[in-house]
Structure formats: C-alpha cells, structure tokens
N, C-alpha and C. Protein backbone atom coordinates (compact mmCIF):
# COMPACT_ATOMS: atom_id res chain seq x y z
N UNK A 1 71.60 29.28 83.04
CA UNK A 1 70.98 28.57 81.96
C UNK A 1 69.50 28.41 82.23
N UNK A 2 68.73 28.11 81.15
CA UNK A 2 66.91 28.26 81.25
C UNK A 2 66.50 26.88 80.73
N UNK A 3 65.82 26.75 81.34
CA UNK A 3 64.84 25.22 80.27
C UNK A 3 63.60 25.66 80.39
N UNK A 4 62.76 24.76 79.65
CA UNK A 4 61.66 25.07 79.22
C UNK A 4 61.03 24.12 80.37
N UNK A 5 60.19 24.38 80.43
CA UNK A 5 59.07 23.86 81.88
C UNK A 5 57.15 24.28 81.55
N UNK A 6 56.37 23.18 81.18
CA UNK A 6 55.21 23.77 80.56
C UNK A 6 55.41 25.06 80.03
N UNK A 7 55.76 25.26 79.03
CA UNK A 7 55.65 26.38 78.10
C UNK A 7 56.33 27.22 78.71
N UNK A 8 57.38 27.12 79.58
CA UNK A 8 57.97 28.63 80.67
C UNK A 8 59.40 28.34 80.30
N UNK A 9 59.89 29.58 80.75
CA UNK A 9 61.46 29.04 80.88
C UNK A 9 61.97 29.62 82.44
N UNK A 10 62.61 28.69 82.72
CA UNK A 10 63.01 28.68 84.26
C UNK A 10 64.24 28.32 84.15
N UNK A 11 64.87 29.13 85.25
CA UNK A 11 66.55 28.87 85.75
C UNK A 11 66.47 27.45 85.73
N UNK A 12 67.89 27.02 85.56
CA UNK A 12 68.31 25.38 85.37
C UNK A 12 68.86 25.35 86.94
N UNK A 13 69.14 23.84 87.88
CA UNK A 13 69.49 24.12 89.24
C UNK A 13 70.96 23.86 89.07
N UNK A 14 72.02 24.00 89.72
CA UNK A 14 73.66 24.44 89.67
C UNK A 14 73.69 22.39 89.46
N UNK A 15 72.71 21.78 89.83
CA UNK A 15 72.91 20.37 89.75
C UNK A 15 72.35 20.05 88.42
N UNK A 16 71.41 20.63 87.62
CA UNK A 16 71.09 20.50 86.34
C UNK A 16 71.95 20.83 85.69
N UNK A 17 72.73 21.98 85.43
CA UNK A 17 73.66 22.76 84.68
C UNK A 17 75.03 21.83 84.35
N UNK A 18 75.14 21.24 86.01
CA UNK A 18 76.56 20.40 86.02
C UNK A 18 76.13 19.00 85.64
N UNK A 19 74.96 18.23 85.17
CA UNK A 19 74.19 17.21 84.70
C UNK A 19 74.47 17.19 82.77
N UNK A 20 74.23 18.19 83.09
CA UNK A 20 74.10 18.95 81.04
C UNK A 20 75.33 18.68 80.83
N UNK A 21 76.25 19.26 81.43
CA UNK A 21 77.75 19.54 80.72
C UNK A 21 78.08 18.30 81.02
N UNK A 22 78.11 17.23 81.85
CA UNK A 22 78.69 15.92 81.86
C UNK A 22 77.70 15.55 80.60
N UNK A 23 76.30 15.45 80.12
CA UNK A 23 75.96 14.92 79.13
C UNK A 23 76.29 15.35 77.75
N UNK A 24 76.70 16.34 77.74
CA UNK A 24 77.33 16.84 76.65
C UNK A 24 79.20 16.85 76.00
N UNK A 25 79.27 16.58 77.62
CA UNK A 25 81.08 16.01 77.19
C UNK A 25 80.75 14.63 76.82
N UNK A 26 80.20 13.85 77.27
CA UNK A 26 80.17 12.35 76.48
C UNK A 26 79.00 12.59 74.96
N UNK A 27 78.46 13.28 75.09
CA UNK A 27 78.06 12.86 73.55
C UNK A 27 78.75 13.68 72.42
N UNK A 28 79.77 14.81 73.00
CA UNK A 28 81.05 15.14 72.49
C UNK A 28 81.92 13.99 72.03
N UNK A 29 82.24 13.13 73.85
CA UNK A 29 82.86 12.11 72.88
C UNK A 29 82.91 10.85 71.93
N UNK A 30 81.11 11.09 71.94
CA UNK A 30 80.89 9.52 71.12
C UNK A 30 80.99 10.40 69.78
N UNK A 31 80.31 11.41 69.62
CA UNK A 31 80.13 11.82 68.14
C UNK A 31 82.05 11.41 67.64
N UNK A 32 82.75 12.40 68.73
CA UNK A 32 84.26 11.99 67.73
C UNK A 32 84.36 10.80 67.69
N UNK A 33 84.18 9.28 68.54
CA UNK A 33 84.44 8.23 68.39
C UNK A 33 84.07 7.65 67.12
N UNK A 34 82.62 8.13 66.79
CA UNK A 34 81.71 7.82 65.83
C UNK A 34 82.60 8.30 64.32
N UNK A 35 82.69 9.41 64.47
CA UNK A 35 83.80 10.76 63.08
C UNK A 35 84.83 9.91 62.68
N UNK A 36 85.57 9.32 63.66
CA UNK A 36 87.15 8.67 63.87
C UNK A 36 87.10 7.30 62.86
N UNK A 37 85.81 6.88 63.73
CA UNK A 37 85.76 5.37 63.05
C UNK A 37 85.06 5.51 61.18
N UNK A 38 83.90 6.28 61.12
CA UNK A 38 84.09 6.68 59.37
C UNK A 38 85.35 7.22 58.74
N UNK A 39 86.15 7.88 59.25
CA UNK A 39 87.02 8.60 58.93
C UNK A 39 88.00 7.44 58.37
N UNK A 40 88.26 6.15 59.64
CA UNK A 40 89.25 4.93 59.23
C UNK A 40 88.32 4.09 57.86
N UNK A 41 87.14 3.84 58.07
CA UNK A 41 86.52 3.52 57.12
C UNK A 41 86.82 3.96 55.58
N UNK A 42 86.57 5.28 55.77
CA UNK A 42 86.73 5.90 54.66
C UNK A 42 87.87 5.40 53.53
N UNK A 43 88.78 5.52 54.37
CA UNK A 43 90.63 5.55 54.80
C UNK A 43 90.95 3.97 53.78
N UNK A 44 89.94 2.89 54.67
CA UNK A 44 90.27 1.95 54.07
C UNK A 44 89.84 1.50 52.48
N UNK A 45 88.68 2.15 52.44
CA UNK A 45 88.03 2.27 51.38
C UNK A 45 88.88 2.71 50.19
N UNK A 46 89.77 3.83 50.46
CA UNK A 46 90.41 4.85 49.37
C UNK A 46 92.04 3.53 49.15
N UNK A 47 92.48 3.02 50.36
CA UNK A 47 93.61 1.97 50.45
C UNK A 47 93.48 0.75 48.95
N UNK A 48 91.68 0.63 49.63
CA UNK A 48 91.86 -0.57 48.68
C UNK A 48 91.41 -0.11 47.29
N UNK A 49 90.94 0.95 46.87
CA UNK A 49 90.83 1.27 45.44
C UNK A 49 91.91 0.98 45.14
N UNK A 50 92.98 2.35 45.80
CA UNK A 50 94.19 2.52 45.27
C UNK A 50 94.92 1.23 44.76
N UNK A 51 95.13 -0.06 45.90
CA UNK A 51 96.05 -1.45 45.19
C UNK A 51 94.81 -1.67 44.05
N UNK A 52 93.67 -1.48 44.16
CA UNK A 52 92.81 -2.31 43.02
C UNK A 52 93.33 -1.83 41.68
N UNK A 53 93.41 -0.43 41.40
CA UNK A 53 93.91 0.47 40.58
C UNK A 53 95.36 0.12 40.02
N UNK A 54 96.54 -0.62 41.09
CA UNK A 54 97.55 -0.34 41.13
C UNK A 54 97.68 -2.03 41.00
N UNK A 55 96.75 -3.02 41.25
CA UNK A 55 96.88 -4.35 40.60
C UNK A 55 97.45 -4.98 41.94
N UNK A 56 97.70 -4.75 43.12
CA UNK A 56 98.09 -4.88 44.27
C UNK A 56 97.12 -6.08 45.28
N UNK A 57 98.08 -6.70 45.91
CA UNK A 57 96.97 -7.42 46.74
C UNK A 57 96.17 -6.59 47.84
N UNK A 58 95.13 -7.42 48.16
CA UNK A 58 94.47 -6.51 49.00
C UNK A 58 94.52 -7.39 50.70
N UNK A 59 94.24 -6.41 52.12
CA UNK A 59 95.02 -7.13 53.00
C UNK A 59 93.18 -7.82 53.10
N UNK A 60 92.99 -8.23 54.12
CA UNK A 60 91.72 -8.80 54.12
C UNK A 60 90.33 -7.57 54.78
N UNK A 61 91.16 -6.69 55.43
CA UNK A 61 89.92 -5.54 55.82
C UNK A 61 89.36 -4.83 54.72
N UNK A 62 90.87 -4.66 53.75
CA UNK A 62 90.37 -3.88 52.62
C UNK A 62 89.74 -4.71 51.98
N UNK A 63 89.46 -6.16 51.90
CA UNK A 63 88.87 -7.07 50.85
C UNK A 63 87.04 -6.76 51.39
N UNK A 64 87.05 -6.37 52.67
CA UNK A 64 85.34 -6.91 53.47
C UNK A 64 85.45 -5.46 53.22
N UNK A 65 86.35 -4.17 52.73
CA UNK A 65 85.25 -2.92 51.81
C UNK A 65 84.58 -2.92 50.89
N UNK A 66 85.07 -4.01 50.26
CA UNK A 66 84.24 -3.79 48.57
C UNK A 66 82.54 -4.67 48.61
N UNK A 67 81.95 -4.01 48.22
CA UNK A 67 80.75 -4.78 47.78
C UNK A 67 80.38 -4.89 46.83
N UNK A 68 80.31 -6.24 46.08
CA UNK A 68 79.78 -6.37 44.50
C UNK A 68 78.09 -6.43 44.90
C-alpha cells in the first residue's frame, strides 16, 4: 500500500497497513451501527403511519416519531 508524503507516494510500514485495516474495520462498524439504527427509525416511522391510517393506538416510541 502507498500514502502520500509531501506530494510523494511512499510504501505504507507492515505497522501502518495493519493500523488502516483496524481503522477501517471499526468505521465499517459504526457506519452499520449508524445504517441499523435509521433503518429501525425508519421502521418505526412506517409502524406508526400504518396504526394512524388504521385508527390504532400508538405505543409511545411511535408517538415521539411524529412531529407536528
């Protein structure tokens, strides 16, 4: 692997390389943490249309989706 170094590109050291890939498996796993949690968001969002639609009570998470 190469990085940039004043305008150059130079070999990365076997301790840089193995630095990268640990920083890149965790911001692998925040992005999914991050995906997961809009995803439930989303989720709840579509829940509480649906009872709104359907005249249904709503539980209280789905109540703190709506914003007037």
């Amino acid at each position: 692997m190469k990085k940039m170094v004043n305008g150059e590109l130079v070999d990365m050291t076997a301790e840089e390389i193995e630095q990268k890939e640990i920083y890149d498996a965790q911001n692998a796993e925040q992005n999914q943490a991050i995906e997961q949690k809009i995803k439930e968001k989303e989720d709840l969002k579509a829940s509480a249309k649906a009872k709104l639609i359907a005249g249904e009570a709503l539980t209280e998470d789905e109540a703190n989706t709506i914003v007037l």
